[in-house]
Protein backbone atom coordinates (compact mmCIF):
# COMPACT_ATOMS: atom_id res chain seq x y z
CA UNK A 1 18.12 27.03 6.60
CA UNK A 2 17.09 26.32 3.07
CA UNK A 3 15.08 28.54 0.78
CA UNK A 4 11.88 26.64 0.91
CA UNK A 5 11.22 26.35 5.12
CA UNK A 6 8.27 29.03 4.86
CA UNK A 7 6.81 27.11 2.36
CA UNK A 8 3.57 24.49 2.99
CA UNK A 9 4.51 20.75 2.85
CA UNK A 10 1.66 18.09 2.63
CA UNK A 11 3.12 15.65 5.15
CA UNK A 12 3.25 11.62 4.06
CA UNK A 13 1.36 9.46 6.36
CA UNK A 14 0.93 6.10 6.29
CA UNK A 15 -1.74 6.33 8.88
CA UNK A 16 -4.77 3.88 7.83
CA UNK A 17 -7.31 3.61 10.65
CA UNK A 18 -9.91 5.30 8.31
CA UNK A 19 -8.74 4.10 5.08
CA UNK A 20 -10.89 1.39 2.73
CA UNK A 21 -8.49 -0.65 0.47
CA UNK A 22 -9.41 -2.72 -2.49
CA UNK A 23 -6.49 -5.24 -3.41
CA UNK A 24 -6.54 -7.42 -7.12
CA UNK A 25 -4.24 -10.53 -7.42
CA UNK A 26 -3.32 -12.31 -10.11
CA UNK A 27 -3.70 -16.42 -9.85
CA UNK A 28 -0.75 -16.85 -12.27
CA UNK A 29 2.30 -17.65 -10.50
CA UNK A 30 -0.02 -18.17 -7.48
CA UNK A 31 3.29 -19.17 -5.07
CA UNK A 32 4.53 -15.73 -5.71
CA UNK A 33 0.97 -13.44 -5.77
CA UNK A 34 0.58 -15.15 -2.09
CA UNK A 35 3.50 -14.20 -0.78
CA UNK A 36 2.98 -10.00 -2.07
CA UNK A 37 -0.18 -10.61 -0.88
CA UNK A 38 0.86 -11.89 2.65
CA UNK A 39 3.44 -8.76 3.37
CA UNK A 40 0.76 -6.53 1.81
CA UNK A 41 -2.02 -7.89 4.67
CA UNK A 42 0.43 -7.33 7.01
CA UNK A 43 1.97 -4.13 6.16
CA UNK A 44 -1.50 -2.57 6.04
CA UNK A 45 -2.66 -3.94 9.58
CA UNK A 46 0.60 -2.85 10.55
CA UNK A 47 -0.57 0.96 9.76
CA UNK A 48 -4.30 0.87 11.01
CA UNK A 49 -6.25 -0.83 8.41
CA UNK A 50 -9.13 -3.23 9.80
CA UNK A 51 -10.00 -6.21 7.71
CA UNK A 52 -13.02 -4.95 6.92
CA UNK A 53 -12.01 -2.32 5.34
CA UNK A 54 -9.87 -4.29 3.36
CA UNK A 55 -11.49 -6.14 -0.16
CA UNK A 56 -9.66 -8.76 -1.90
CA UNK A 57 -10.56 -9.97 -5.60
CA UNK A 58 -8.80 -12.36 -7.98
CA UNK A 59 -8.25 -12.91 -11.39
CA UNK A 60 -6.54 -15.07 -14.10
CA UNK A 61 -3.11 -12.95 -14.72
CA UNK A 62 -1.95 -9.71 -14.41
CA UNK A 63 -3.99 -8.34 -17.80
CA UNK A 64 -7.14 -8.49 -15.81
CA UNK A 65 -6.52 -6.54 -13.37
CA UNK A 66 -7.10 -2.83 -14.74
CA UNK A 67 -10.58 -4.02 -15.51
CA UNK A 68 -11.10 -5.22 -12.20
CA UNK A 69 -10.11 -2.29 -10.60
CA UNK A 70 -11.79 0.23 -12.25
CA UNK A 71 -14.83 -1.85 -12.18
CA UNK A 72 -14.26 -1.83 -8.17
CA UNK A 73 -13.38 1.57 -8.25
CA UNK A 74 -16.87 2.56 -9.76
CA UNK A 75 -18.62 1.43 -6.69
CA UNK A 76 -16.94 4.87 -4.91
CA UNK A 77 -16.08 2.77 -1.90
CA UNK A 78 -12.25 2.71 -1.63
CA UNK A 79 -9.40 5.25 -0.63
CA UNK A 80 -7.18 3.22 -2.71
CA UNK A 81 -6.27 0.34 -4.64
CA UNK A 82 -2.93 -2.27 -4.70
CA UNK A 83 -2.41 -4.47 -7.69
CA UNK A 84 -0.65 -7.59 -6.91
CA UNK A 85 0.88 -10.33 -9.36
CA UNK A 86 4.07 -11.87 -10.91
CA UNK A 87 4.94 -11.90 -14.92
CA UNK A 88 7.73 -14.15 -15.02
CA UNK A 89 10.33 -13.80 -18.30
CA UNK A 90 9.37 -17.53 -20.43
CA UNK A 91 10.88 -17.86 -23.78
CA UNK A 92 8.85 -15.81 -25.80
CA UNK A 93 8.03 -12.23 -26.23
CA UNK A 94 4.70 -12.30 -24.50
CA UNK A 95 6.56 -11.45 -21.19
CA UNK A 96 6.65 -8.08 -22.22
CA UNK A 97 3.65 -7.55 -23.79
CA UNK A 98 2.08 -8.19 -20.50
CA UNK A 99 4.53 -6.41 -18.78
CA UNK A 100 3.85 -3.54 -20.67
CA UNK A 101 -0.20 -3.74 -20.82
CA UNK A 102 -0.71 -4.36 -17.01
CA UNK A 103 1.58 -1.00 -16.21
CA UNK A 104 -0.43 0.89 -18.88
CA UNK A 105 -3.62 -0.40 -17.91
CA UNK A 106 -3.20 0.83 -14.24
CA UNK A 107 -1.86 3.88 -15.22
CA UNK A 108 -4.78 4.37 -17.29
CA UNK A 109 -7.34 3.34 -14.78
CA UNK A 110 -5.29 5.58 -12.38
CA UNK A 111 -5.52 8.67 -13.82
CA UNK A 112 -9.26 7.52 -15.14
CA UNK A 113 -10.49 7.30 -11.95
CA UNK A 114 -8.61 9.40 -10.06
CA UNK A 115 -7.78 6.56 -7.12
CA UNK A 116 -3.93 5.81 -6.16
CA UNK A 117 -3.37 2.27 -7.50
CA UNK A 118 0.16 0.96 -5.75
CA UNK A 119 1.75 -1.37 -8.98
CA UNK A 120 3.08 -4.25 -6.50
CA UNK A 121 3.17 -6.42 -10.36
CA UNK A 122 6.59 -7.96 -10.10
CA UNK A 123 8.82 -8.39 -13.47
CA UNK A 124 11.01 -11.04 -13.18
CA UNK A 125 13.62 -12.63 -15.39
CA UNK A 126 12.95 -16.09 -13.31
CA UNK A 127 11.09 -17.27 -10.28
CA UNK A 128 13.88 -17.02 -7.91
CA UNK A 129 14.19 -13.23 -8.30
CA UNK A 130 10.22 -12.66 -7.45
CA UNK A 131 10.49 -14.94 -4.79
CA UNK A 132 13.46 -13.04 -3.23
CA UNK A 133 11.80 -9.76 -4.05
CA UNK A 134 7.97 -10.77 -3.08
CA UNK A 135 8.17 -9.57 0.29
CA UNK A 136 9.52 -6.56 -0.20
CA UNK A 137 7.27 -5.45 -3.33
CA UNK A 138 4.05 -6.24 -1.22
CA UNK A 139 5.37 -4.12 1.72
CA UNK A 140 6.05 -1.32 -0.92
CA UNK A 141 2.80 -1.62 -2.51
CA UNK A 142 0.78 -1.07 0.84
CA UNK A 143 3.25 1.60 1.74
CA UNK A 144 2.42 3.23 -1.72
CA UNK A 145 -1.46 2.77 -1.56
CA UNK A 146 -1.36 4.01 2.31
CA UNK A 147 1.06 7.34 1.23
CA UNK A 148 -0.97 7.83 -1.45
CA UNK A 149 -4.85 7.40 -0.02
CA UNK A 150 -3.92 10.02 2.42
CA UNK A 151 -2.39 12.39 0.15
CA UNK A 152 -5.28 12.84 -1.72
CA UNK A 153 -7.49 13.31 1.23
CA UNK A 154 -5.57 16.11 2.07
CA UNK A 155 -5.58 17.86 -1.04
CA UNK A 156 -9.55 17.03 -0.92
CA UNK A 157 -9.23 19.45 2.25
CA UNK A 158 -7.30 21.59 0.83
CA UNK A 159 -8.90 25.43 0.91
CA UNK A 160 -10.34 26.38 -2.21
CA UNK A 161 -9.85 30.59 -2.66
C-alpha cells in the first residue's frame, strides 16, 4: 500500500459535455495547421464537446496567437484554449525566435489569464517531421485542454475553510 492512499487525489477527466473551447490556428504552413486541427476536432467530439461549444479563429503565424487568445479569453466565455500551428526550421535564425516567442507568449497569457492553453505549436526541423507528428500533437493538445479545463473546475469547487 503506499504512503499516500489516505491522501485526496483530483482525478483527470477528459470528460467535455459541458466544456466551451476556443481553438487559434496559424495559416502558415496551412497543410500542417489543418491536419492538428483535424485530430484536434475529432479528439474533442470524441470526449463530449458539441460544436457549438467549440470557437475557431485564425491568424497569420504562430506570433499572433497569444494576442488572440487572450483577447478571446477576455470575453469570459471559454473553459479552455488550444493553440495550433507549425514553425518549420528555414535557413535562418528566425525559426527560433518564433519558436521561442509563441511558447512565451502562451505561457504568459496562461498564467495572465488564468485559462489552460494546450501548446499543440509544432517545432520542426522540416515538413516531413510535422507532417508525421501532426496527428498526434492535435490529439495531445485536445487531451491537454480537456485534462486541464476540468482540473480547474474542480479546484473552483474545491471547499474553502
Amino acid at each position: 500500500m503506499p504512503f499516500y492512499d489516505d491522501i485526496p487525489e483530483i482525478e483527470p477527466t477528459l470528460e467535455g459535455s459541458d466544456l466551451r473551447m476556443g481553438i487559434v490556428m496559424s495559416r502558415f504552413n496551412s497543410d500542417i495547421g489543418e491536419g492538428l486541427l483535424s485530430a484536434c476536432i475529432t479528439e474533442l467530439r470524441n470526449n463530449g464537446v458539441q460544436n457549438h461549444n467549440i470557437l475557431l479563429a485564425t491568424v497569420p503565424g504562430a506570433l499572433e496567437i497569444p494576442l488572440t487568445l487572450k483577447r478571446i479569453a477576455l470575453t469570459n466565455q471559454f473553459d479552455a484554449f488550444i493553440a495550433l500551428g507549425a514553425v518549420i526550421r528555414g535557413d535562418t535564425y528566425h525559426f527560433e525566435i518564433v519558436a521561442d516567442e509563441s511558447a512565451r507568449g502562451l505561457m504568459a497569457v496562461q498564467l495572465e489569464i488564468e485559462i489552460p492553453i494546450a501548446n499543440g505549436i509544432l517545432t520542426t526541423d522540416n515538413e516531413d517531421q510535422a507532417i508525421a507528428r501532426m496527428h498526434e500533437k492535435g490529439t495531445e493538445a485536445a487531451k491537454a485542454a480537456l485534462e486541464m479545463a476540468n482540473l480547474q473546475i474542480k479546484i473552483d469547487e474545491l471547499p474553502y475553510e
